[in-house]
Protein backbone atom coordinates (compact mmCIF):
# COMPACT_ATOMS: atom_id res chain seq x y z
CA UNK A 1 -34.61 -1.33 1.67
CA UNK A 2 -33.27 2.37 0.99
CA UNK A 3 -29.40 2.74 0.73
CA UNK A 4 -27.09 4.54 2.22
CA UNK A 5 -25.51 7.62 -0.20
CA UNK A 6 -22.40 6.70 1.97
CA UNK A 7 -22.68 3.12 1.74
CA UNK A 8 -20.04 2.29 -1.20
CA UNK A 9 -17.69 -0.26 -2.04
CA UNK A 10 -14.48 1.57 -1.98
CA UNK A 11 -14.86 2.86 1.78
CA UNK A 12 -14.58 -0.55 2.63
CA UNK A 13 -11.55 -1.31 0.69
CA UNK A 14 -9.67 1.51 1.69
CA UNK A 15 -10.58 1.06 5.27
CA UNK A 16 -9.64 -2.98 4.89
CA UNK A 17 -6.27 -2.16 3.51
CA UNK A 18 -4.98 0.56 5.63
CA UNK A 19 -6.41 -1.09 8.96
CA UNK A 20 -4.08 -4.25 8.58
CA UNK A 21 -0.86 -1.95 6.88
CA UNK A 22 -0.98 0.19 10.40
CA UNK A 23 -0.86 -2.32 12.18
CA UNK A 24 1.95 -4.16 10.29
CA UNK A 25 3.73 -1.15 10.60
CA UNK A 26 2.96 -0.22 14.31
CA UNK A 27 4.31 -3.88 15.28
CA UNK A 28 7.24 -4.06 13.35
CA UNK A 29 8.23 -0.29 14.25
CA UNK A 30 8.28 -1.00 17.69
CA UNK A 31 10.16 -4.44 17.63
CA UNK A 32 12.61 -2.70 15.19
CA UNK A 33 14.11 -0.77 18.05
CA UNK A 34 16.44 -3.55 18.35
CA UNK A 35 17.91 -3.27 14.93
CA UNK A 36 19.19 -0.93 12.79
CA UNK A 37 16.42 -0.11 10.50
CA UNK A 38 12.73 -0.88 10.07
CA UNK A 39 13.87 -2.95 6.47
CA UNK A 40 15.99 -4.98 8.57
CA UNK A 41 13.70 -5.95 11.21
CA UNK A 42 10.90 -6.87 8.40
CA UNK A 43 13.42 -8.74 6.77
CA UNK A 44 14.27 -10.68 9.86
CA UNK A 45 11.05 -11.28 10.25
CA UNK A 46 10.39 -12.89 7.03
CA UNK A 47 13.66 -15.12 7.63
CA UNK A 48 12.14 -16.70 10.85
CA UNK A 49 9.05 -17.22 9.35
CA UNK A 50 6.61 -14.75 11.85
CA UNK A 51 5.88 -12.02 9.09
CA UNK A 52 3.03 -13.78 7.44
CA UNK A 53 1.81 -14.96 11.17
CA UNK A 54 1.93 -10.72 11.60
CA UNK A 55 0.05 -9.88 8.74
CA UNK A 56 -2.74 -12.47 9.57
CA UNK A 57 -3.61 -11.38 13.27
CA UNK A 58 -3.61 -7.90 11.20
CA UNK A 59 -6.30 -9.15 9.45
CA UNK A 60 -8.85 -9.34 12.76
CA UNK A 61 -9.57 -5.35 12.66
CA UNK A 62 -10.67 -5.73 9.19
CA UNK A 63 -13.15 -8.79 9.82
CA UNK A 64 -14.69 -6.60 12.67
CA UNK A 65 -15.35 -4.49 9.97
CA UNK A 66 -16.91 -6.93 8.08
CA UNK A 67 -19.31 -7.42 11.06
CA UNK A 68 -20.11 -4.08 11.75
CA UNK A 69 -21.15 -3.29 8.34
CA UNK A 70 -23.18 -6.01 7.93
CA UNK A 71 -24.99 -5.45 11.24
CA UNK A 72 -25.34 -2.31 10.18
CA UNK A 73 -26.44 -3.03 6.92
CA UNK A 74 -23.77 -1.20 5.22
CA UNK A 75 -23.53 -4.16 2.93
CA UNK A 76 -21.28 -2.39 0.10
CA UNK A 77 -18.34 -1.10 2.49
CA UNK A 78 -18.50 -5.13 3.68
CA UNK A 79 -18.11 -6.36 0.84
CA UNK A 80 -15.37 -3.81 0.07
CA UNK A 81 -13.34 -5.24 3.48
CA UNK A 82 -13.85 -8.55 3.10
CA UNK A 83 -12.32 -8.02 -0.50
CA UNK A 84 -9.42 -5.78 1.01
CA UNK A 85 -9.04 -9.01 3.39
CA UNK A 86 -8.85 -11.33 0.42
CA UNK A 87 -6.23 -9.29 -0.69
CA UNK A 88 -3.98 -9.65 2.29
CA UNK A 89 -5.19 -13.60 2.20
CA UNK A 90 -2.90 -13.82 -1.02
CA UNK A 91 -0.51 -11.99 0.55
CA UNK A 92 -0.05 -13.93 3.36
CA UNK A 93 -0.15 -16.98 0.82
CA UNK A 94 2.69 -15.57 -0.76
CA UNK A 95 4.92 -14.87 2.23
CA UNK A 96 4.30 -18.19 3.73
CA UNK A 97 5.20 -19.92 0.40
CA UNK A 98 8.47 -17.75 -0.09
């Protein structure tokens, strides 16, 4: 099996974090119209417990990621999103807990 020069590790991570992060962003930039800055809608957010809920449905570009690579057989930048997704897991472990 040859590999692919372009088949690494950090593609995959840095595709797996930003992914999930724009979309974060994109939701909570357009729902923060109704308040009077983006900190304040994230932080409303948090208080009625539907930021980590967010963050998780962010995490479905980033496992169809997962799947293309690995159909693709561009195991390495898998393995680097399904470690970017791990990442987020924590994080949404975190915000739930807090």
């Amino acid at each position: 099996m040859a590999t692919n020069k372009k088949d690494i590790v950090s593609i995959g991570v840095i595709a797996g974090l930003i992914i999930p992060a724009l979309i974060v962003f994109g939701f909570v930039l357009y729902s923060s119209s109704k308040y009077d800055s983006f900190m304040q809608c994230l932080h409303h957010f948090q208080n009625i417990g539907l930021l980590y809920k967010i963050v998780s449905l962010s995490l479905m570009p980033g496992a169809g990621l997962f799947f293309l690579w690995s159909k693709q057989d561009k195991l390495n930048q898998a393995r680097g999103a399904l470690l970017s997704t791990m990442f987020y897991g924590i994080l949404v472990l975190i915000l739930y807990m807090s």
